[in-house]
Protein backbone atom coordinates (compact mmCIF):
# COMPACT_ATOMS: atom_id res chain seq x y z
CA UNK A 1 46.57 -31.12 -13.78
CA UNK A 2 43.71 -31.32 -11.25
CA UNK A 3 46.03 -29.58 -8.67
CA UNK A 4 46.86 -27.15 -11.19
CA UNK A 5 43.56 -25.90 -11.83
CA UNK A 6 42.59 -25.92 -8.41
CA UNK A 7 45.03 -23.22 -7.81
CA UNK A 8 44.07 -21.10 -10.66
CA UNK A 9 40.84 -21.32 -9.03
CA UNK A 10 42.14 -20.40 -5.97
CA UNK A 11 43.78 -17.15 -7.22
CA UNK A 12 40.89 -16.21 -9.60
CA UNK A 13 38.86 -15.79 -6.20
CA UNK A 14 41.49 -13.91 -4.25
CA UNK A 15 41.92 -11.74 -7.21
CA UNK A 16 38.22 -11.07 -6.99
CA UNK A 17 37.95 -10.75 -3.64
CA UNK A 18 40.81 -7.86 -3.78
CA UNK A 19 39.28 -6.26 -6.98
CA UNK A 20 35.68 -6.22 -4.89
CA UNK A 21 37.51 -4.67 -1.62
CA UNK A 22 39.31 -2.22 -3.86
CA UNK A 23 36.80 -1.06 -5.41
CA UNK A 24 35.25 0.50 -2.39
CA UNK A 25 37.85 3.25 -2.54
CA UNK A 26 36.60 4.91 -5.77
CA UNK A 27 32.88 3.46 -5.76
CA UNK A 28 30.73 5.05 -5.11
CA UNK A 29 31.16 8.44 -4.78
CA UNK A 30 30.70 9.96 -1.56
CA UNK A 31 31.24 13.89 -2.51
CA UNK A 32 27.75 13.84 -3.66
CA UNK A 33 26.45 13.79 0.06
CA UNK A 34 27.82 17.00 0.75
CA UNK A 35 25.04 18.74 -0.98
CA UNK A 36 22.93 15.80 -2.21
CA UNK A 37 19.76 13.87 -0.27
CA UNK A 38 19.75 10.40 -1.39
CA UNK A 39 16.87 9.21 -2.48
CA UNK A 40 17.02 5.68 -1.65
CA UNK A 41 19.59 3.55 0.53
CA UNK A 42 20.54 0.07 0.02
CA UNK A 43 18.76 -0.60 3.31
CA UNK A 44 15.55 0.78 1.82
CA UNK A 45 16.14 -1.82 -1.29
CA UNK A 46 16.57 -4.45 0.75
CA UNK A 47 13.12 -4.20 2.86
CA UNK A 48 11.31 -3.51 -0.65
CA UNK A 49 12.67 -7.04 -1.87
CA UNK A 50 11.37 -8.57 1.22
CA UNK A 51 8.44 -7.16 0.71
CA UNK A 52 8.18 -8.23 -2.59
CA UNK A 53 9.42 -11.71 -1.80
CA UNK A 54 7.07 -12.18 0.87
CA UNK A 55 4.10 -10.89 -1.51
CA UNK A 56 3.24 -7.42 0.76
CA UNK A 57 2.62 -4.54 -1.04
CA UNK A 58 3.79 -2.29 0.87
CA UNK A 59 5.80 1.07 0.38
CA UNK A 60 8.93 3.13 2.10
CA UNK A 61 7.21 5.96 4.22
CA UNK A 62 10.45 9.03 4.55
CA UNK A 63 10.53 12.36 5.07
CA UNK A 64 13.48 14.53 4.96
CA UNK A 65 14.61 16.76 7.39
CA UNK A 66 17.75 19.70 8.10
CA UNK A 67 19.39 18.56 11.50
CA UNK A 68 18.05 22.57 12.36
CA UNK A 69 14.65 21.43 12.35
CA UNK A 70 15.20 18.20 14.74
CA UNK A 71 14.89 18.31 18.16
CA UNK A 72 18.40 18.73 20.25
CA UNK A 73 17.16 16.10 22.16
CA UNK A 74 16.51 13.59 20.07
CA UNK A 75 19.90 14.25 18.58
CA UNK A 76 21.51 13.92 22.32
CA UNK A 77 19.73 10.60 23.02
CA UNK A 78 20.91 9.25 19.17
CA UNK A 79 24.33 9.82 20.11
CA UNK A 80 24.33 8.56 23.37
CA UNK A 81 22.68 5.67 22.80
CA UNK A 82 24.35 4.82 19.60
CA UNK A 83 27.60 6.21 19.54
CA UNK A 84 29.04 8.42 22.65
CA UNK A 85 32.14 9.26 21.19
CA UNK A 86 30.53 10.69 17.48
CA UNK A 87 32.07 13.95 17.74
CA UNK A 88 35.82 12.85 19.07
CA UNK A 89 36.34 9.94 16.92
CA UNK A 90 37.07 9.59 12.73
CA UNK A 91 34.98 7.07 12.16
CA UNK A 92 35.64 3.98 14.97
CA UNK A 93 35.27 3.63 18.21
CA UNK A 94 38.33 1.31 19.22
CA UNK A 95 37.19 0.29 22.43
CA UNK A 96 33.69 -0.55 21.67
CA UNK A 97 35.23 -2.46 18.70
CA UNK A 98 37.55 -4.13 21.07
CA UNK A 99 34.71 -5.30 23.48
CA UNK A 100 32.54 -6.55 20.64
CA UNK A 101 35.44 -8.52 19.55
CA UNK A 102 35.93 -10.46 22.85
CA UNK A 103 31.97 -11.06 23.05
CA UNK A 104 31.90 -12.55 19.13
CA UNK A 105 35.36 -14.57 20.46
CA UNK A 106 32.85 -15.79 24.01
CA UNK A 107 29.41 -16.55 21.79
CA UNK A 108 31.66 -18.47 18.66
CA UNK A 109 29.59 -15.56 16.59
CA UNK A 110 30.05 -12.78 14.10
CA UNK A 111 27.98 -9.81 14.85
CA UNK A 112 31.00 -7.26 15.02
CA UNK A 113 29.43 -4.67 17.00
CA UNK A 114 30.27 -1.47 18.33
CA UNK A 115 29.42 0.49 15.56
CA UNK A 116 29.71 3.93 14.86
CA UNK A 117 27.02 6.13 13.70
CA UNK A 118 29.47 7.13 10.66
CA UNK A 119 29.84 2.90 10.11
CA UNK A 120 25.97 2.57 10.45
CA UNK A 121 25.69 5.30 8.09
CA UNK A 122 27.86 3.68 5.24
CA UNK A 123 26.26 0.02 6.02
CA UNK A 124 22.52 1.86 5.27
CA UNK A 125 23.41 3.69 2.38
CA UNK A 126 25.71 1.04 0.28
CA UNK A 127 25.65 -2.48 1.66
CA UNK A 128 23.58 -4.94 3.14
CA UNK A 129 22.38 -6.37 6.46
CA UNK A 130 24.74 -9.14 5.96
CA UNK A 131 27.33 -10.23 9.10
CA UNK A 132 30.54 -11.27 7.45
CA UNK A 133 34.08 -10.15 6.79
CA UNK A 134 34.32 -9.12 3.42
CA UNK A 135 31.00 -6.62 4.03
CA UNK A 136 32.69 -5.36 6.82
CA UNK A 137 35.55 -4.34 5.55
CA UNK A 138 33.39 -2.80 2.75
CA UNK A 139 32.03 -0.52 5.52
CA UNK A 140 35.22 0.02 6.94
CA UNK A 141 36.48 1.28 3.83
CA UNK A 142 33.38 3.77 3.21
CA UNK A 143 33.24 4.94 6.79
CA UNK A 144 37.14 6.19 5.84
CA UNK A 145 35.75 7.92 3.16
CA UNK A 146 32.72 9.42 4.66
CA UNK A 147 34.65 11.11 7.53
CA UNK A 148 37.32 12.25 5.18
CA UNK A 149 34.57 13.36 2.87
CA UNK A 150 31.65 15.30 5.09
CA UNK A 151 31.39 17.06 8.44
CA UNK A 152 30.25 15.35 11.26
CA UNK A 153 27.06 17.46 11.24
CA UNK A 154 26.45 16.32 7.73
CA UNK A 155 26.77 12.64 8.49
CA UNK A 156 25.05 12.79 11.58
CA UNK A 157 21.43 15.04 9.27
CA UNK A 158 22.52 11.95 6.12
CA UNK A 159 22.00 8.99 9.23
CA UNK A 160 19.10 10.96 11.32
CA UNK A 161 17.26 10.71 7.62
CA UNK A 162 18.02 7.48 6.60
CA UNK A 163 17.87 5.17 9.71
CA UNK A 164 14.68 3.06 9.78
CA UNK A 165 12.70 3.29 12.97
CA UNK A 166 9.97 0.82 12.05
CA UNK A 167 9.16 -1.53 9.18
CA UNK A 168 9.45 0.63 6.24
CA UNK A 169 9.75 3.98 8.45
CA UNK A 170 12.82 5.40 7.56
CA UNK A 171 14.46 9.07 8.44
CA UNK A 172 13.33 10.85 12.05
CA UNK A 173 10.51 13.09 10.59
CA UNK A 174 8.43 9.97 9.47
CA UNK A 175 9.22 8.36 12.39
CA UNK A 176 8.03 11.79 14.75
CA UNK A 177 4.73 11.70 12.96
CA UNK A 178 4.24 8.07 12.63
CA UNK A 179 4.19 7.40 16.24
CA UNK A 180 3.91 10.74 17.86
CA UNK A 181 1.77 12.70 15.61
CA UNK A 182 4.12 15.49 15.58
CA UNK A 183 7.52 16.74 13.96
CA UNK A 184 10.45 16.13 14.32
CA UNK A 185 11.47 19.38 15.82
CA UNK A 186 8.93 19.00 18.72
CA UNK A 187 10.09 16.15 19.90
CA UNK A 188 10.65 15.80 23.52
CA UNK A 189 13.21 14.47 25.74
CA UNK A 190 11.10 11.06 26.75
CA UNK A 191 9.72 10.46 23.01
CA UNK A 192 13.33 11.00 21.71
CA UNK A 193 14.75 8.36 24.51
CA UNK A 194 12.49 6.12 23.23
CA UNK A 195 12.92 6.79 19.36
CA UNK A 196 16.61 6.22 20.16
CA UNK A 197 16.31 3.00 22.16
CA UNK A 198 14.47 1.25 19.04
CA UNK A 199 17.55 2.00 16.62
CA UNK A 200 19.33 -1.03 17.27
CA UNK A 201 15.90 -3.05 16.13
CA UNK A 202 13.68 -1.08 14.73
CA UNK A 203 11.46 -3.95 13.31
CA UNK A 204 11.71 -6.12 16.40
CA UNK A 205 10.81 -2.96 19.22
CA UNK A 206 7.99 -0.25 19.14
CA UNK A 207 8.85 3.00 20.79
CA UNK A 208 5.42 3.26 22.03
CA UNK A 209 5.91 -0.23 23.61
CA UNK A 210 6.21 -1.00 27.18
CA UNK A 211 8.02 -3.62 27.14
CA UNK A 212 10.78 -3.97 30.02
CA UNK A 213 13.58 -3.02 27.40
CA UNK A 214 11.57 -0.30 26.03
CA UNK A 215 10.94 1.29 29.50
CA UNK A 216 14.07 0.57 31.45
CA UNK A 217 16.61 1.83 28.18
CA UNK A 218 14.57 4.52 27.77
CA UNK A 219 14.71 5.88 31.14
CA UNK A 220 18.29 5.09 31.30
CA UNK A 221 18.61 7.24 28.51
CA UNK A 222 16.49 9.84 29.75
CA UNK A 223 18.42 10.05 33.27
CA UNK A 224 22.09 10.45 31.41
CA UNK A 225 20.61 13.32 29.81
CA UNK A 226 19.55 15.00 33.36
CA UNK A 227 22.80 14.59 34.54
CA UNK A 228 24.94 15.57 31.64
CA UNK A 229 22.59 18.81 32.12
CA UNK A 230 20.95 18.23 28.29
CA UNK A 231 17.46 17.77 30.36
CA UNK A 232 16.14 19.75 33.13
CA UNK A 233 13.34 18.04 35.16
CA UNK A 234 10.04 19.53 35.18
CA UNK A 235 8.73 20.47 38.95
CA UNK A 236 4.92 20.36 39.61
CA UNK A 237 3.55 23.02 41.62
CA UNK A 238 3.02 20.52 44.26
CA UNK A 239 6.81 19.97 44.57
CA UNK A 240 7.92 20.10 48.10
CA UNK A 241 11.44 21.80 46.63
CA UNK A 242 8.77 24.51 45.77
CA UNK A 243 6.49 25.11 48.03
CA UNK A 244 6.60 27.57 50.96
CA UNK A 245 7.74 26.13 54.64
């Protein structure tokens, strides 16, 4: 009898489990982002609750923004740093996956890296922080949907404005004037290196820091864009490439 209802127990999870994944193919719908701004993310739920938890009152700073009106450089360095292969792949980058894989297998841990910016965007906008199998199969089912869904311009302006770049800065245009005093659309190629660089940990890093990860990703960042011809070096006057013999 015991055994018995041990099993029914057993299924009534699995069931749920497969009901919860399935779900995700129907819920919620992501047609609305073609033309819709959402107002609030998941992401931006979760930080309130902490907030509230942790008895701050505090409140989401955002600002949104068309991808015309933010700087080509800062949308370079977000792509390179993030996801190089945004505009060639539908949704996941297999090789990144693969190499996150073996380091998880190494370290005995679960952070599934190598996320795309279209992945990212689904984890932000529906689910939570969380690092576990079930979520991320969640976001593998909505990051299907969102590249089947909206152009790759779209998703890239829907993650640009939603992606937190400090506590409770969310979206590139709060983030511009927050640390920069300036718009998104000015930004240049060494603020937007360091913008990017912070994505990964936006709580943890300051892109006005000077911290040695700060500085050396940064610059990294800064020097692919040189040679991939995104960035050309400013010359002083004083420059012996420009100056007469």
């Amino acid at each position: 009898m015991v055994r018995k209802s041990l099993g029914y127990t057993a299924l009534a999870v699995i069931l749920w489990f497969i009901a919860d994944i399935a779900v995700c193919f129907v819920y919620p719908d992501v047609s609305v982002l073609k033309k819709e701004n959402p107002r609030n993310t998941a992401f931006m739920e979760y930080r309130q609750q902490q907030w509230k938890d942790r008895g701050i009152k505090k409140k989401i700073v955002q600002k949104w923004v068309p991808l015309k009106r933010i700087s080509p450089y800062l949308i370079h360095a977000v792509v390179i740093a993030e996801d190089d292969k945004f505009w060639s792949h539908e949704g996941f980058d297999l090789d990144a996956m693969h190499v996150a894989f073996h380091k998880d297998l190494k370290k005995k841990t679960f952070k599934a890296g190598g996320s795309t910016i279209t992945q990212q965007l689904a984890k932000n906008l529906y689910l939570s922080p969380a690092k576990n199998p079930l979520r991320k199969i969640r976001e593998a089912i909505l990051t299907w949907r969102l590249e089947r869904t909206l152009t790759k311009k779209r998703i890239l302006e829907l993650y640009l404005n939603v992606a937190q770049w400090g506590d409770g800065i969310f979206g590139i245009e709060a983030a511009a004037e927050h640390f920069f005093g300036k718009t998104a659309s000015t930004l240049n190629p060494h603020e937007a290196a360091r913008l990017a660089t912070v994505l990964p940990s936006p709580v943890r890093y300051n892109p006005l820091g000077e911290t040695r990860f700060i500085r050396g990703r940064s610059g990294e960042l800064y020097r692919i864009m040189v040679r991939r011809g995104i960035v050309v070096p400013e010359y002083r006057d004083d420059s012996p490439a420009l100056t007469d013999p």
